[in-house]
Protein backbone atom coordinates (compact mmCIF):
# COMPACT_ATOMS: atom_id res chain seq x y z
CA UNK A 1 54.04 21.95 111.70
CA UNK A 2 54.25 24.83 109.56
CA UNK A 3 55.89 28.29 109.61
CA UNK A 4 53.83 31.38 110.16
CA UNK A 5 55.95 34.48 109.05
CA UNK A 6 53.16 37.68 109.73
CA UNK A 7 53.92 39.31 106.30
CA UNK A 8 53.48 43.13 107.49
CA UNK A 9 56.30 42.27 110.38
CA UNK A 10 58.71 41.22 107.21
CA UNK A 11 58.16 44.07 105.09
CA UNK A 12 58.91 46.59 107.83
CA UNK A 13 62.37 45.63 109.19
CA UNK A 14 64.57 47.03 106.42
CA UNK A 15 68.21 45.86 106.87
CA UNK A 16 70.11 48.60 106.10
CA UNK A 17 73.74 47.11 107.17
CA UNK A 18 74.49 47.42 103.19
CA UNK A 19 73.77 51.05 102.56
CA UNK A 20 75.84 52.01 106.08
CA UNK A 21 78.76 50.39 104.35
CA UNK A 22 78.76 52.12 101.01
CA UNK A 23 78.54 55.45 102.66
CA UNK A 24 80.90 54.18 104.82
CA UNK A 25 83.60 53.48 102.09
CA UNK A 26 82.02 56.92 100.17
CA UNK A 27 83.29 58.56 102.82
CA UNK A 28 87.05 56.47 103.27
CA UNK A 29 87.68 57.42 99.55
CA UNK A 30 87.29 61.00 99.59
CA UNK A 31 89.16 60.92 102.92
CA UNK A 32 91.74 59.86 101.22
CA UNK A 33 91.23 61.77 97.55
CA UNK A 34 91.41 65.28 99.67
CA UNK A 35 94.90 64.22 101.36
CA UNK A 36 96.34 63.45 98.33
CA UNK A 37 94.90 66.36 96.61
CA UNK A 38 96.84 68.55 99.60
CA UNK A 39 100.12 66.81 99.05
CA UNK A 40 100.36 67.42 95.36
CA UNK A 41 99.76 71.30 96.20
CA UNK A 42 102.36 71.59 98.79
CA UNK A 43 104.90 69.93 97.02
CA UNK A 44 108.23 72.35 96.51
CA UNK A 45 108.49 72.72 92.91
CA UNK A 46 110.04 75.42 91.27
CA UNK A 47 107.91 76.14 88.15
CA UNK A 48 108.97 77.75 84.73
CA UNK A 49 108.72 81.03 83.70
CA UNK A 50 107.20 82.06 79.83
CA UNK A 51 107.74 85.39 78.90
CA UNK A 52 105.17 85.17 76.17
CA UNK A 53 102.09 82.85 78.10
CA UNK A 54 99.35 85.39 78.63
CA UNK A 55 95.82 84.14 80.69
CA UNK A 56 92.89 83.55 78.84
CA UNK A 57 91.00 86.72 79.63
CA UNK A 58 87.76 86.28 77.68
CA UNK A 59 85.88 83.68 76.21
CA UNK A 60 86.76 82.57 72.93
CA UNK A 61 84.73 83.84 70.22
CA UNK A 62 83.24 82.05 66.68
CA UNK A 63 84.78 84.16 64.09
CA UNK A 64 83.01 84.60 61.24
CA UNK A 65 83.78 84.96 57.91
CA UNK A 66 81.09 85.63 54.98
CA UNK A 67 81.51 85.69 51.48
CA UNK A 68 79.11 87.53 49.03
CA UNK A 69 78.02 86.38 45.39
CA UNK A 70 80.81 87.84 43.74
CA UNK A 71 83.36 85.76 46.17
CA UNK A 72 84.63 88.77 48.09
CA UNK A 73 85.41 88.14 51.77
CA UNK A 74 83.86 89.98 54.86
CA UNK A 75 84.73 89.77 58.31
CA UNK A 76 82.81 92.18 60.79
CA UNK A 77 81.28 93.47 58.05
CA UNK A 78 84.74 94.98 56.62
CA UNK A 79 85.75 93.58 53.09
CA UNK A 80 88.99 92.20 53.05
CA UNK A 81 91.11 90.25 51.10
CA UNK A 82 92.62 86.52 51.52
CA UNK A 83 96.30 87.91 52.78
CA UNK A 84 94.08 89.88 55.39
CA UNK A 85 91.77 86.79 55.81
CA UNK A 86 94.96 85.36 57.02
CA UNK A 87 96.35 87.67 59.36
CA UNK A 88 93.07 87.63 61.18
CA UNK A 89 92.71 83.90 61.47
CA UNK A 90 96.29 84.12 62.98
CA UNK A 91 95.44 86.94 65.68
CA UNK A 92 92.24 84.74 66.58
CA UNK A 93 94.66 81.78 67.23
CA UNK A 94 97.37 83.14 69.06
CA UNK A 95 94.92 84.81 71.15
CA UNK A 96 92.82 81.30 71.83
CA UNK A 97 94.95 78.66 70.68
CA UNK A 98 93.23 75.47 71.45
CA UNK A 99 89.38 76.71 70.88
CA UNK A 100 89.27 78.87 67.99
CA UNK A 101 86.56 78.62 65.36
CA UNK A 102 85.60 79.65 62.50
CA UNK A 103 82.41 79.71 60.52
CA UNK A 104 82.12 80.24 57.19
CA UNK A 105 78.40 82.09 55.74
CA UNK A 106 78.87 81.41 51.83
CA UNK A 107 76.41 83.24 49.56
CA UNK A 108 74.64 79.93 47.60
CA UNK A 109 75.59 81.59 44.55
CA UNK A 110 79.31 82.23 44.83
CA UNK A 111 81.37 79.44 43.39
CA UNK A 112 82.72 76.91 46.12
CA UNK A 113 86.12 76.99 45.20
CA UNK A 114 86.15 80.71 47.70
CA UNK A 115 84.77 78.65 50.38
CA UNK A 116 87.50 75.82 50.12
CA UNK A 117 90.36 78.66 49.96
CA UNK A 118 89.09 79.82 53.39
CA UNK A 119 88.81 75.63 54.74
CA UNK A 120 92.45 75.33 53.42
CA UNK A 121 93.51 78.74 55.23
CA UNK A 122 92.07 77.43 58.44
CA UNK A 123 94.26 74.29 57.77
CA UNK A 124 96.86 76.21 57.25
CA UNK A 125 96.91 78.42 60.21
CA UNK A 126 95.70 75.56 62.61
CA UNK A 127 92.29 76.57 63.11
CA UNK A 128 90.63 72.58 63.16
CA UNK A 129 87.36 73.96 64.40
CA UNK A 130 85.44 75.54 61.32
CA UNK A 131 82.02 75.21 59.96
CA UNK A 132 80.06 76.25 56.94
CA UNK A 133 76.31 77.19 57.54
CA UNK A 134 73.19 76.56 56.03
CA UNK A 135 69.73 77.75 55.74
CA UNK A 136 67.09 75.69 57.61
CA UNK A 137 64.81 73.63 55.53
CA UNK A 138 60.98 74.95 55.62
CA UNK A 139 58.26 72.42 55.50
C-alpha cells in the first residue's frame, strides 16, 4: 500500500524550531556582550593626566598645496616658500596627527623635481597621506 502525503498540508507547516534558537542564542550573546561592556566601565582605574593632549575639535581638513609654472608654492592662495611650506605641514599635524593630508595641484609645466621636494617634506614631517592630482581625461 502506498503513502499519500496531501502536498498543500506539507508545504504549510513550517518548522520553525531552528529560527527560535538562533534568536534565542542572538539574544544570550548580547546578554552577555552588554555585562561585560558595564564591567570594563566601572572598573576603578586611575587614568593619566597629559598636559599637552587637546580633543579633536574639528574635522580634519585636506591641505592643499599648489605650485605654479615657475615652481613657486601656494597654500590658501598665499605664496610661500619651502621653510614656510614646512612650518605649515607641521601645524596641520600636530593639530590632526593621525589623519592629515595633503594634496599636491602641480602646474603640468613646472618641473617635477618641486613636486618631489613637497612628497619628501611630507615624509619628513610624517604626513603619510598625500596625493598629487590630475585633470580628468575627456573623451
Amino acid at each position: 500500500m502506498a503513502v499519500q502525503l496531501k502536498k498543500g498540508s506539507a508545504l504549510s507547516a513550517l518548522n520553525i524550531t531552528p529560527l527560535i534558537d538562533v534568536v534565542f542564542l542572538l539574544l544570550v550573546f548580547f546578554m552577555v556582550s552588554t555585562r561585560f561592556e558595564k564591567e570594563e566601565r566601572e572598573l576603578d582605574v586611575q587614568l593619566p593626566v597629559a598636559s599637552e593632549a587637546r580633543p579633536l575639535v574639528e574635522q580634519p581638513k585636506e591641505l592643499f598645496l599648489s605650485i605654479d609654472q615657475t615652481g613657486r608654492f601656494h597654500i590658501g592662495g598665499r605664496p610661500m616658500n619651502l621653510a614656510e611650506v614646512e612650518a605649515v605641514f607641521r601645524q596641520a599635524k600636530g593639530n590632526n596627527p593621525a589623519q592629515q593630508s595633503v594634496v599636491i595641484r602641480a602646474d603640468k609645466r613646472v618641473a617635477f623635481d618641486f613636486v618631489t621636494q613637497i612628497m619628501n617634506l611630507c615624509n619628513k614631517v610624517g604626513i603619510a597621506d598625500y596625493t598629487v592630482t590630475t585633470e580628468g581625461a575627456i573623451d
